[in-house]
Protein backbone atom coordinates (compact mmCIF):
# COMPACT_ATOMS: atom_id res chain seq x y z
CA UNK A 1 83.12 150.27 143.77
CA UNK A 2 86.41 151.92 144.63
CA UNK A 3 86.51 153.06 140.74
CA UNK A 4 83.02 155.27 141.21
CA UNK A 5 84.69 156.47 144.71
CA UNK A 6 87.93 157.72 142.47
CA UNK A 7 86.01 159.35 139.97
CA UNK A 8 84.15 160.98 142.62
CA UNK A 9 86.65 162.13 144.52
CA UNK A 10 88.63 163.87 141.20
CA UNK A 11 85.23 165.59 140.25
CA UNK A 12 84.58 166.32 143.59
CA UNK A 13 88.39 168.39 144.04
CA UNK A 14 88.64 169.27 141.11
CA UNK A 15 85.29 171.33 140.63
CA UNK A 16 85.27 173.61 143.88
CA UNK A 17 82.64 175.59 143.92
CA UNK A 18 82.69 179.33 143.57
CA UNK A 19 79.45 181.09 142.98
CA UNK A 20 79.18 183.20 145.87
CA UNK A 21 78.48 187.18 145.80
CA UNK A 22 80.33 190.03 147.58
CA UNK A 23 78.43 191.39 150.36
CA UNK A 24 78.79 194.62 152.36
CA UNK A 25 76.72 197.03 154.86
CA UNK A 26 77.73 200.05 155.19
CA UNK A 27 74.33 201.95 154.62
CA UNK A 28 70.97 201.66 157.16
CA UNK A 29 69.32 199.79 154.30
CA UNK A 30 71.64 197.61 152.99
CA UNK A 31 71.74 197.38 148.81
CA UNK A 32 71.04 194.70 146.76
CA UNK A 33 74.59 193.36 146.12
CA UNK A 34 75.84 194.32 149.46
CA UNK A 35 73.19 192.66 151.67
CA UNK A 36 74.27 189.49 153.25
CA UNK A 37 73.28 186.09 151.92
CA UNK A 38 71.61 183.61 154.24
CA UNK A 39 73.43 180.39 155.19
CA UNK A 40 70.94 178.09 156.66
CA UNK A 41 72.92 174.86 155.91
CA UNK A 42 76.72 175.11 156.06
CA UNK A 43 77.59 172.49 154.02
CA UNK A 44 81.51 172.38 151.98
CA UNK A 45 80.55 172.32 148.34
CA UNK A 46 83.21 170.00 147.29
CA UNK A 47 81.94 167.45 150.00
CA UNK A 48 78.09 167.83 148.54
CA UNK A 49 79.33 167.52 145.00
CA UNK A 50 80.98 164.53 146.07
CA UNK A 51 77.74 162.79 147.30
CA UNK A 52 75.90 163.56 144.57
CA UNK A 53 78.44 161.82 142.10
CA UNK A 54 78.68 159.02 144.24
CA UNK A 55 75.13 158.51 143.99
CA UNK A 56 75.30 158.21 140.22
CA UNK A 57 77.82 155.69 140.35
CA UNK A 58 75.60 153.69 142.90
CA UNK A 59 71.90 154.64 141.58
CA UNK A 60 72.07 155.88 138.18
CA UNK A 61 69.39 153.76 136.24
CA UNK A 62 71.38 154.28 132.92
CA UNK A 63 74.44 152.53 134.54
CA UNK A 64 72.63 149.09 135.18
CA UNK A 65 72.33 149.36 130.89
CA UNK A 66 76.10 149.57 130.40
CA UNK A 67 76.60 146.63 133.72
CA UNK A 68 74.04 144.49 131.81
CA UNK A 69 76.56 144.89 129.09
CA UNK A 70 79.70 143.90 131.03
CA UNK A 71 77.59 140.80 132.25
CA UNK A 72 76.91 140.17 128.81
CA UNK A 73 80.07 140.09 127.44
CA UNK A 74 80.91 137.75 130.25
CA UNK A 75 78.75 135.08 129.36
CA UNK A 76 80.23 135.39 125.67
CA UNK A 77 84.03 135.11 127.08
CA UNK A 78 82.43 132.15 129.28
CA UNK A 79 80.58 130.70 126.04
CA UNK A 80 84.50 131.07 123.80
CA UNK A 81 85.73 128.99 126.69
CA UNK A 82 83.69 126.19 126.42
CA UNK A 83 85.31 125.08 123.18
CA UNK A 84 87.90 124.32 125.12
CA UNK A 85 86.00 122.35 127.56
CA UNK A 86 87.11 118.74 128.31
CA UNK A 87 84.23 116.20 126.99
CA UNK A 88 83.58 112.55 127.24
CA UNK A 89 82.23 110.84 124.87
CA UNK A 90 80.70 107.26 124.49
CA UNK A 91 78.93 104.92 121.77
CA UNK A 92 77.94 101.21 122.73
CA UNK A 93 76.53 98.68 120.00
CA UNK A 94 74.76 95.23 120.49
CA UNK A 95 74.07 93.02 117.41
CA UNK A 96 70.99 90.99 118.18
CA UNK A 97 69.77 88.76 115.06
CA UNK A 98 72.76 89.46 112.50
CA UNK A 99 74.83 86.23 111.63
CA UNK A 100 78.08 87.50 114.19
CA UNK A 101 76.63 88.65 116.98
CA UNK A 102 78.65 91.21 119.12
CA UNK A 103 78.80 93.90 121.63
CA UNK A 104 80.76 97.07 121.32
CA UNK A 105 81.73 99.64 123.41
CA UNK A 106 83.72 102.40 122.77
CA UNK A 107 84.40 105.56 125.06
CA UNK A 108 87.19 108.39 124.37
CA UNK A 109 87.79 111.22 126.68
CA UNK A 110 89.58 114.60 125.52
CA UNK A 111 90.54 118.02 126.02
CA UNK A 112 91.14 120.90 123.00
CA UNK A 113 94.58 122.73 124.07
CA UNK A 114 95.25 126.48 122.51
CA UNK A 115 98.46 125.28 121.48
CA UNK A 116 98.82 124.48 117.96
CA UNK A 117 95.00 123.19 117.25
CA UNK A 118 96.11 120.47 119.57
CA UNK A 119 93.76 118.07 121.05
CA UNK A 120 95.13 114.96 123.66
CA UNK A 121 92.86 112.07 123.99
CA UNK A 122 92.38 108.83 126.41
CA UNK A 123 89.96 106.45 125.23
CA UNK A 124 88.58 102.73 126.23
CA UNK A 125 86.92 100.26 124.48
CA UNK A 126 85.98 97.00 124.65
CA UNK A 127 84.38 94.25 122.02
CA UNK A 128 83.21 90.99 122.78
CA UNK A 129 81.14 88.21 120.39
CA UNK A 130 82.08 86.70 116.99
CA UNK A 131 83.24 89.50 114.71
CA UNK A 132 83.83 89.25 110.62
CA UNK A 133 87.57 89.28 109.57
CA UNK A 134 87.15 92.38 107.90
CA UNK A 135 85.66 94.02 111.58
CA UNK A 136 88.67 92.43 113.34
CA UNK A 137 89.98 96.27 114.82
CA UNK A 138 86.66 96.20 116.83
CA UNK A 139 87.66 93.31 118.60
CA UNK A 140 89.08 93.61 122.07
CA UNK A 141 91.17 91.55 124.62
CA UNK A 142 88.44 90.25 127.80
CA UNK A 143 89.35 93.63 129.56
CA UNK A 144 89.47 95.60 126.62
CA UNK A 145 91.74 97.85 125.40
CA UNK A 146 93.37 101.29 126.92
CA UNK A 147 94.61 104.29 124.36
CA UNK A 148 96.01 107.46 124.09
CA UNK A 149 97.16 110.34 121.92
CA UNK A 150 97.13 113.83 120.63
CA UNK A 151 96.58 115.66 117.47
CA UNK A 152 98.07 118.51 116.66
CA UNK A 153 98.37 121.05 113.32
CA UNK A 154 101.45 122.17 111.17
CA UNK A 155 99.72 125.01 109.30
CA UNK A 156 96.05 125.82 109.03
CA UNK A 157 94.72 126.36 112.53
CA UNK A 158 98.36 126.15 113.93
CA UNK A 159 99.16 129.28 115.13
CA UNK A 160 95.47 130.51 115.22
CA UNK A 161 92.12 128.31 114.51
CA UNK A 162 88.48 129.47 115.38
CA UNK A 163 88.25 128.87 119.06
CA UNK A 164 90.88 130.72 120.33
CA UNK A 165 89.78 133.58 117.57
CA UNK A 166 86.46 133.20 119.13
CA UNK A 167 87.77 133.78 122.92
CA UNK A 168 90.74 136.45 122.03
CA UNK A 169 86.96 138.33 120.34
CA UNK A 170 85.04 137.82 123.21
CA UNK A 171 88.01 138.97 125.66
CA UNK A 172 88.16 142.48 123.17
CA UNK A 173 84.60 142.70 123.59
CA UNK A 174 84.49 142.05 127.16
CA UNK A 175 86.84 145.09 127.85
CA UNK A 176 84.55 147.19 125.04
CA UNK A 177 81.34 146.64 127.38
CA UNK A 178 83.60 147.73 130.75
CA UNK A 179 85.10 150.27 129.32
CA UNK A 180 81.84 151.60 128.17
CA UNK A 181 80.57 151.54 131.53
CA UNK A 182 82.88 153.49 132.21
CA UNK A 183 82.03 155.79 129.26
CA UNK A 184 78.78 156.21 130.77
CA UNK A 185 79.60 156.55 133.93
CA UNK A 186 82.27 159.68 133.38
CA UNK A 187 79.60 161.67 131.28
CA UNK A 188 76.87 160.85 133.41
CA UNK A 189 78.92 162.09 136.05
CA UNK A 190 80.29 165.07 134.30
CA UNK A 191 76.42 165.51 133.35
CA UNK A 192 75.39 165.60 137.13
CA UNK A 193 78.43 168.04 137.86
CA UNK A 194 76.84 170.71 135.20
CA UNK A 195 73.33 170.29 137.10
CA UNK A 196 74.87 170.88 140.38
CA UNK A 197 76.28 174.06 139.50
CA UNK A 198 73.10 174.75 137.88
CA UNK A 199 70.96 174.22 140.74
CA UNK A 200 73.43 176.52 143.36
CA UNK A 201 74.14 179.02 140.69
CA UNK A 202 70.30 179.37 140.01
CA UNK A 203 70.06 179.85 144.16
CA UNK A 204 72.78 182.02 144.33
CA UNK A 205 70.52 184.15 142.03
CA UNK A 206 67.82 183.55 143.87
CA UNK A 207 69.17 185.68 146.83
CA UNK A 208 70.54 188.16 144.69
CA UNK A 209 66.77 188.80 143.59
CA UNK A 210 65.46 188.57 146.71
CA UNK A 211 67.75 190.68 148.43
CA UNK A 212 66.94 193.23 145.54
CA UNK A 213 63.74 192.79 146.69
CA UNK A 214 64.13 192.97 150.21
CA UNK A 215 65.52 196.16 149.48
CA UNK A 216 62.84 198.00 147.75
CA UNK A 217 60.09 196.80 150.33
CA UNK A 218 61.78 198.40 152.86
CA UNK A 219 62.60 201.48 150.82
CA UNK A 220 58.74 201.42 150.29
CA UNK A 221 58.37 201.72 154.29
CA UNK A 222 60.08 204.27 154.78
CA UNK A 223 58.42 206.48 151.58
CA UNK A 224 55.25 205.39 152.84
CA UNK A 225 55.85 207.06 156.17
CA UNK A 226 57.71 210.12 154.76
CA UNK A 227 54.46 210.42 152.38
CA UNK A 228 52.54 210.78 155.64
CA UNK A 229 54.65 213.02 157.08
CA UNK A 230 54.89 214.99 153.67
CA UNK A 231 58.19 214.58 153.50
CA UNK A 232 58.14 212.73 150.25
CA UNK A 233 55.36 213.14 147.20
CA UNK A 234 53.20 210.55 146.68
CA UNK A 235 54.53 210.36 142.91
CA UNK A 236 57.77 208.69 144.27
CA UNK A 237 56.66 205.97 146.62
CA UNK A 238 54.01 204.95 144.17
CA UNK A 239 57.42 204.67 141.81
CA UNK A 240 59.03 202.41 143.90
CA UNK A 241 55.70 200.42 144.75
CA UNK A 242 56.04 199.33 141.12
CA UNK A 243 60.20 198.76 141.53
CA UNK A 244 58.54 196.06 144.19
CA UNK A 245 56.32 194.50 141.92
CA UNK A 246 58.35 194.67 139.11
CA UNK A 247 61.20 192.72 141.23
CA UNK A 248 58.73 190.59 142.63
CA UNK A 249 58.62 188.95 139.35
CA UNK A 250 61.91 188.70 139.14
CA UNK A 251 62.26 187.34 142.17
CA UNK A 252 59.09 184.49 141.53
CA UNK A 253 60.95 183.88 137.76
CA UNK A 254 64.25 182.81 139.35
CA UNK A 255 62.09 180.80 142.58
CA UNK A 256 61.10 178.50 138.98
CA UNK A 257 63.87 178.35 137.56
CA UNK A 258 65.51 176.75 141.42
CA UNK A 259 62.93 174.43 141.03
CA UNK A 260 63.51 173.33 137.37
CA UNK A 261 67.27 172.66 138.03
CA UNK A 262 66.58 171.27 141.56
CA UNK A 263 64.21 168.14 139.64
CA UNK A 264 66.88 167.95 136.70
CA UNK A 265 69.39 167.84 139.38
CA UNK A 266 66.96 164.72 141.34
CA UNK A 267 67.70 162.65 137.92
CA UNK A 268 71.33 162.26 139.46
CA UNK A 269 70.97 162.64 142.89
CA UNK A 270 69.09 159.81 144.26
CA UNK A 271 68.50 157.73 147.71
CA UNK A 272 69.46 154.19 148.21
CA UNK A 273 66.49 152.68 146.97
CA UNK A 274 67.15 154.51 144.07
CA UNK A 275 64.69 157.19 144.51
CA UNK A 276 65.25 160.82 143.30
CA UNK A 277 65.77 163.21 146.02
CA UNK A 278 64.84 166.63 145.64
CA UNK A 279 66.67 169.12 147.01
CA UNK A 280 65.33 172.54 148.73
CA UNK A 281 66.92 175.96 148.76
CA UNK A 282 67.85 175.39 152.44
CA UNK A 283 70.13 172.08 150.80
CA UNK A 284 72.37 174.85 149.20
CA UNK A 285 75.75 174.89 149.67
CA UNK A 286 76.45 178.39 151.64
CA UNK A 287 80.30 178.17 151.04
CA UNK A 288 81.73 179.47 147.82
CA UNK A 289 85.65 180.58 147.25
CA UNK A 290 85.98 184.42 146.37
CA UNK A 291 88.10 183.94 143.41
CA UNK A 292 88.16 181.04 140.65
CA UNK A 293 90.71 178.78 141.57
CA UNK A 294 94.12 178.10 138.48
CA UNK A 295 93.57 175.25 136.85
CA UNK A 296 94.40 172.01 138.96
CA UNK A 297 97.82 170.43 138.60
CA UNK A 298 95.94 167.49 137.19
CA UNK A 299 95.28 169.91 133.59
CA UNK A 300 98.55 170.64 133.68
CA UNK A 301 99.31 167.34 131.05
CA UNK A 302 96.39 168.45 129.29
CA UNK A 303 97.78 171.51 127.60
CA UNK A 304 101.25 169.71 126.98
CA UNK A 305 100.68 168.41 123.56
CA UNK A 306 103.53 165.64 124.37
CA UNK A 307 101.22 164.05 126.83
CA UNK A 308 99.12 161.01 125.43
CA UNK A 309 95.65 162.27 126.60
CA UNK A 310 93.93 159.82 124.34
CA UNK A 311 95.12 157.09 126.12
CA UNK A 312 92.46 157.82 128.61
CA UNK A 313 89.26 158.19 126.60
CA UNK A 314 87.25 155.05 126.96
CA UNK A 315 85.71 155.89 123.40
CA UNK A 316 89.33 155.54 121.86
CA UNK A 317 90.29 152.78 123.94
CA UNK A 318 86.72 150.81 122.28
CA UNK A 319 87.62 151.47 119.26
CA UNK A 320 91.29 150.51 119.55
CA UNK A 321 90.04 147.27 120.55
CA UNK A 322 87.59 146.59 117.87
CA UNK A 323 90.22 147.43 115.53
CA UNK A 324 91.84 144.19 117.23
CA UNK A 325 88.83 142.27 117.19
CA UNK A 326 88.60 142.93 113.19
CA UNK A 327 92.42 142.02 112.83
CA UNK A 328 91.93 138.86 114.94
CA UNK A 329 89.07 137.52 112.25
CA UNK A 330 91.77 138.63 109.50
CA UNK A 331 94.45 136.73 110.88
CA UNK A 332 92.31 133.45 111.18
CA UNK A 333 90.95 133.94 107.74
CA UNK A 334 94.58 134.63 106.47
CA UNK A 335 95.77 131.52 108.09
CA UNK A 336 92.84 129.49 106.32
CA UNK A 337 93.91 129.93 103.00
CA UNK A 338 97.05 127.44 104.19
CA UNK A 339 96.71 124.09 103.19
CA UNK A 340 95.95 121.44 105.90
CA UNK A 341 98.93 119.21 107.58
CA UNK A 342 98.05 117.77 110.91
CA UNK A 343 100.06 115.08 113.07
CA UNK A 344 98.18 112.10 114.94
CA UNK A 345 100.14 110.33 117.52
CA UNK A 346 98.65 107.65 119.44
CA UNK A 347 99.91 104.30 121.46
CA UNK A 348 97.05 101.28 122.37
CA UNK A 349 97.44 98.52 124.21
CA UNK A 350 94.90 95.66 125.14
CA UNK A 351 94.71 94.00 128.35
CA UNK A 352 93.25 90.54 129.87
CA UNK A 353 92.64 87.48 128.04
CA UNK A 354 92.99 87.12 124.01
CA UNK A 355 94.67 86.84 120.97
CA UNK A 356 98.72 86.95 121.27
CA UNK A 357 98.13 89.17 118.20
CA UNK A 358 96.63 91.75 120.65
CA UNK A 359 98.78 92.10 123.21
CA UNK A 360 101.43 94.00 122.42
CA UNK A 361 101.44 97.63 122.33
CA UNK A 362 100.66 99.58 119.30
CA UNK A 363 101.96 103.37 118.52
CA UNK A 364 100.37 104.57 115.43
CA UNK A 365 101.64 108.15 113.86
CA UNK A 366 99.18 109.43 111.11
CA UNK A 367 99.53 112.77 108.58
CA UNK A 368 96.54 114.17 107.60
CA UNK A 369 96.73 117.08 104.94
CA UNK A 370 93.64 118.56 102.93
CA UNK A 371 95.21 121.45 99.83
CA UNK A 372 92.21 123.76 99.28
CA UNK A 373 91.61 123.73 95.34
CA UNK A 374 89.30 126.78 95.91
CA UNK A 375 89.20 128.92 99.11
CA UNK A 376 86.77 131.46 98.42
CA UNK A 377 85.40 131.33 101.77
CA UNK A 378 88.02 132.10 103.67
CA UNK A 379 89.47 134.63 100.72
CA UNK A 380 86.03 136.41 100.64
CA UNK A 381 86.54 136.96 104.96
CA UNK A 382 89.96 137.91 104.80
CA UNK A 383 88.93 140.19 102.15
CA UNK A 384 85.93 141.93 104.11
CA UNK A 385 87.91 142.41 107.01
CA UNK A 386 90.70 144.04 105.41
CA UNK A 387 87.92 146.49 104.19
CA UNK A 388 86.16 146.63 107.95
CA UNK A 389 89.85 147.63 109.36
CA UNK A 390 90.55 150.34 106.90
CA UNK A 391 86.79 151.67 107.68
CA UNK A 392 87.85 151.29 111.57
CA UNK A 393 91.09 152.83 111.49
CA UNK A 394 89.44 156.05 109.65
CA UNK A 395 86.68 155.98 112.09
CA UNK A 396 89.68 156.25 114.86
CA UNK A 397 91.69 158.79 113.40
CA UNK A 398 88.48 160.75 113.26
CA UNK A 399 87.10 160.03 116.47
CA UNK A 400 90.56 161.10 117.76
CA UNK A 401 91.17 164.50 115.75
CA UNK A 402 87.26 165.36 117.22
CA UNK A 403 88.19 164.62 120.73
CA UNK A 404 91.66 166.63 120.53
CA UNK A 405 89.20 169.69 119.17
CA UNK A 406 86.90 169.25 121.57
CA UNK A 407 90.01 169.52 124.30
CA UNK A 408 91.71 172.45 122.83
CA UNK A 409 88.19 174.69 122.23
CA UNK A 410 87.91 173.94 125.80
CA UNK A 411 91.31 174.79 127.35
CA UNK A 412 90.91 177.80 125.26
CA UNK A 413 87.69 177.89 126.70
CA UNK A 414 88.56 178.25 130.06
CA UNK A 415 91.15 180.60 129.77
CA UNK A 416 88.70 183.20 128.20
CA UNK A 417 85.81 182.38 131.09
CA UNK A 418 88.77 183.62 133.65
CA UNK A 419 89.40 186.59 131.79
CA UNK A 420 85.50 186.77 131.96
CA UNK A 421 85.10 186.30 135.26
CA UNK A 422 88.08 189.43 136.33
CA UNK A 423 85.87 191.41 134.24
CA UNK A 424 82.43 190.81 135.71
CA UNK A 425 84.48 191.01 139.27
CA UNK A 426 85.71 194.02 138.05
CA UNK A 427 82.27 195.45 137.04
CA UNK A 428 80.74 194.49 140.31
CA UNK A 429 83.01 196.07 142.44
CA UNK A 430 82.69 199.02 140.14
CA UNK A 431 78.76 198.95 140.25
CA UNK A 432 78.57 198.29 144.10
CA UNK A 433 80.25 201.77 144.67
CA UNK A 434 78.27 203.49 141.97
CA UNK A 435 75.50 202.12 143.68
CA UNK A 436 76.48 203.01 147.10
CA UNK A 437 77.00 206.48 145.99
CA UNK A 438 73.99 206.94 144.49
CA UNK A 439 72.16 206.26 147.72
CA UNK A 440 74.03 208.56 149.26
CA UNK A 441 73.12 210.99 146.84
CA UNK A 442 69.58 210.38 146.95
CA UNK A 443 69.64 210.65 151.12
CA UNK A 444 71.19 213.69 150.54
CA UNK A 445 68.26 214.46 148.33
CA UNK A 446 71.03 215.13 145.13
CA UNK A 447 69.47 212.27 143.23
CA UNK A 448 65.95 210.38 142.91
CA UNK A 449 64.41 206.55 142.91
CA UNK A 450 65.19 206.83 138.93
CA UNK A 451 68.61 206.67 139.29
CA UNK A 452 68.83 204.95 142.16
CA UNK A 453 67.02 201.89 140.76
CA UNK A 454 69.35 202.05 137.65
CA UNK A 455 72.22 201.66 139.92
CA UNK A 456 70.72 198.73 142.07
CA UNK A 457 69.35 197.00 139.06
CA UNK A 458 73.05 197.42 137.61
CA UNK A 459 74.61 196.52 140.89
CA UNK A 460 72.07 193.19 140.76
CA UNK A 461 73.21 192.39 137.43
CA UNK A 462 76.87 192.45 137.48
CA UNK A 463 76.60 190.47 140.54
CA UNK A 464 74.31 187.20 138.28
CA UNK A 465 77.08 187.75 135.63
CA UNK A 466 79.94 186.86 138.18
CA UNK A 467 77.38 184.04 139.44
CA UNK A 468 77.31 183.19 135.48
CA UNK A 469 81.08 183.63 135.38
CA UNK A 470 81.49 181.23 137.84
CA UNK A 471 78.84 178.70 136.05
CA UNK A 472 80.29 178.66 132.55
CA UNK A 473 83.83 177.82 134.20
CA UNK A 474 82.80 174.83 136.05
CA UNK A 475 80.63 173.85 133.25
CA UNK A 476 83.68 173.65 130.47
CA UNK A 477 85.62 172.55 132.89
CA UNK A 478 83.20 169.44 133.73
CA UNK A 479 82.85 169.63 130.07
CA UNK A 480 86.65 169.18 129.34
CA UNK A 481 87.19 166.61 132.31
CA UNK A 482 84.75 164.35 129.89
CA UNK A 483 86.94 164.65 127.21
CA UNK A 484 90.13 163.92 128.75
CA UNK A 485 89.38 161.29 131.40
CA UNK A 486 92.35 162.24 132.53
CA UNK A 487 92.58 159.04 133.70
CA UNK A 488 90.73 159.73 136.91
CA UNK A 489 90.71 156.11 137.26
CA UNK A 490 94.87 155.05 137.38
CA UNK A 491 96.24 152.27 137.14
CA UNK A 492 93.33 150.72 138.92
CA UNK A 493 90.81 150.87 136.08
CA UNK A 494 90.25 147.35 135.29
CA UNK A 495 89.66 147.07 139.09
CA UNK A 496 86.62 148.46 139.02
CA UNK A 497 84.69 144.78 137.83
């Protein structure tokens, strides 16, 4: 669906992934923050987000819900237009016993039209036998007779009547159920987005820990061979034998947490049998920008309050359109408290053998009118739906002043996480030296394994709180794609069906 492959697309550029950790090796054993991540599988983060949403829109099980919909609300559009199918109808009569005996046959043929109530008519019939002089206008010519015609109203059901009500309904609510497809599939998207970044951030974590790791078991060689060689007292490896233990946990803590994200992540991410995949630690994306990127150009309509943002919500646009559904059923019950006046027209002529009375042709113009003495009925709709549109519009202005709050906490959202993430850049960079120079210190045997885990277990942290950083901006900004739209989809949106 070239729709899905837009939406995509925007997610996929728009979201660039940045959770990556500065790195740098300047001592023999290399420090938590500054020892080099892994890259098994050198995969462009934009590129895997990309998949990912692409699988939604092709796999998610909640979308075939919101498609049943759509198909749905076809079949009701389909159903509206079948008052306006054309129908034949037929009625034949034989009189056996009585004292005239007869045959009748009568058959008309005609088509509702949305203009005006209007219905046009051909019909043929045909009546043969002895018939009573007051049944004389069932009595046909030998070939029967041939008419035509078309009815057509003045004032009640003129300019509206119940079928067309019925289709312009079904029409509103077929573009309700598409456009909450839609719905569903931008949040479900936007939902798979947030457990993306989930998943890498929790394996860019992952390495931090295990590099801390990594770091203390081979501290713990060397002790144990400077113990031997008396060099170092027992006291202090058996101090950093618990620093390995301790990170060890940490280290088998964040291996769960990967895991937990990677199946939460599966719910989105599936093959094309529709089969979750999960993915391994190996799957993560080993590229990551250094710096969080300015917002895109595409936000740039978002902060300008001139710009029409709602116009893009699918949950305004459905409620825009049941507003029009109610006003439809208030303009057809408004229109039938008129009084009735329709116009017949029709022109007959018989044909064959017969009466000379019968054989010229007739044109016969009618004027029906009906003047409601009471009209509760339709007074009692038009009344209810006058109610049902106030109740509508308040649920729109609402819906509207929610989604407008929801955009601004987020913009303002943003704009904090960046100053957040400058600071926690800041703070690594800051605790990377600190922690550089206190194994310096300690080589130069100025410090000890207290203060040197203080600074590594700093060092570790400030580098998860830029990986956090980096989280908590894509999330608000997945977060405040959702409640724009920013209608990802173009002009091409009622393409996507």
């Amino acid at each position: 669906m070239m729709i899905s492959l837009r939406v995509a697309k925007f997610f996929a550029l728009i979201l660039p992934l940045v959770l990556s950790a500065n790195s740098s090796s300047e001592t023999e054993i290399k420090t938590a923050s500054e020892a080099e991540i892994s890259r098994p599988v050198e995969i462009d983060a934009a590129v895997e987000l990309k998949l990912i949403l692409e699988s939604v829109a092709g796999f998610y099980p909640l979308l075939r819900s919101s498609k049943a919909d759509v198909d749905v609300s076809r079949g009701g559009v389909r159903a509206s237009l079948g008052a306006f199918d054309l129908r034949l109808r037929g009625r034949f009569e034989q009189d056996f016993t009585g004292y005239y005996e007869n045959s009748r046959l009568d058959t008309v043929l005609e088509k509702p039209l949305t203009a005006l109530g209007s219905r046009v008519f051909a019909g043929y019939k045909r009546g043969e036998g002895d018939f009573a002089v007051y049944d004389g206008k069932a009595e046909t010519n030998n070939s029967g007779e041939w008419r035509l015609g078309i009815d057509f109203s003045l004032l009640r059901d003129s300019t509206v009547d119940r079928r067309r009500t019925d289709l312009n309904r079904a029409e509103a609510a077929q573009k309700i159920a598409e456009l909450g497809y839609i719905e569903s599939l931008i949040s479900n998207q936007a939902k798979a987005a947030q457990a993306f970044y989930d998943w890498v951030a929790a394996g860019r974590k992952l390495k931090i820990f295990r590099s801390l790791l990594d770091t203390a078991e081979k501290r713990d060689e060397i002790l144990k061979k400077q113990v031997i060689r008396g060099e170092v007292a027992r006291f202090d490896q058996k101090d950093n034998e618990r620093l390995v233990y301790a990170r060890r946990s940490l280290l088998i803590a964040q291996e769960r947490k990967l895991i937990e994200t990677a199946y939460k992540l599966s719910l989105f991410y599936r093959d094309e049998k529709g089969m979750p995949r999960v993915l391994k630690e190996q799957d993560i994306p080993g590229h990551g920008l250094e710096d969080v990127n300015p917002l895109s150009p595409a936000l740039d309509s978002v902060i300008d309050e001139s710009h029409p943002w709602y116009l893009a919500r699918p949950d305004l646009e459905r409620l825009r359109l049941r507003i029009a559904q109610n006003d439809f059923e208030a303009d057809l019950q408004s229109n039938q408290l008129l009084p009735r006046f329709d116009i017949q027209l029709s022109t007959s002529k018989d044909i064959g053998q017969g009466s000379v009375t019968r054989r010229p042709q007739e044109s016969i113009g009618a004027v029906v009118f009906e003047i409601p003495i009471q009209n509760r009925l339709a007074g009692g709709r038009l009344e209810a739906a006058k109610a049902q549109s106030i109740s509508l519009q308040a649920q729109f202005d609402f819906a509207k002043d929610r989604a407008r709050a929801t955009i601004k906490d987020a913009i303002y959202a943003i704009d904090k996480f960046r100053q957040r993430y400058e600071v926690a850049k800041s703070e690594q960079i800051l605790a990377v030296d600190l922690e550089r120079g206190e194994q310096k210190r300690f080589q130069q045997g100025a410090s000890n394994l207290v203060f040197v885990n203080i600074r590594e277990q700093q060092a570790a942290e400030a580098a998860a709180k830029l990986v956090d950083a980096h989280l908590d901006y894509h999330l608000i900004l997945a977060d405040l794609l959702q409640a724009t739209s920013l209608n990802a989809f173009g002009d091409n949106k009622d393409k996507l069906f």
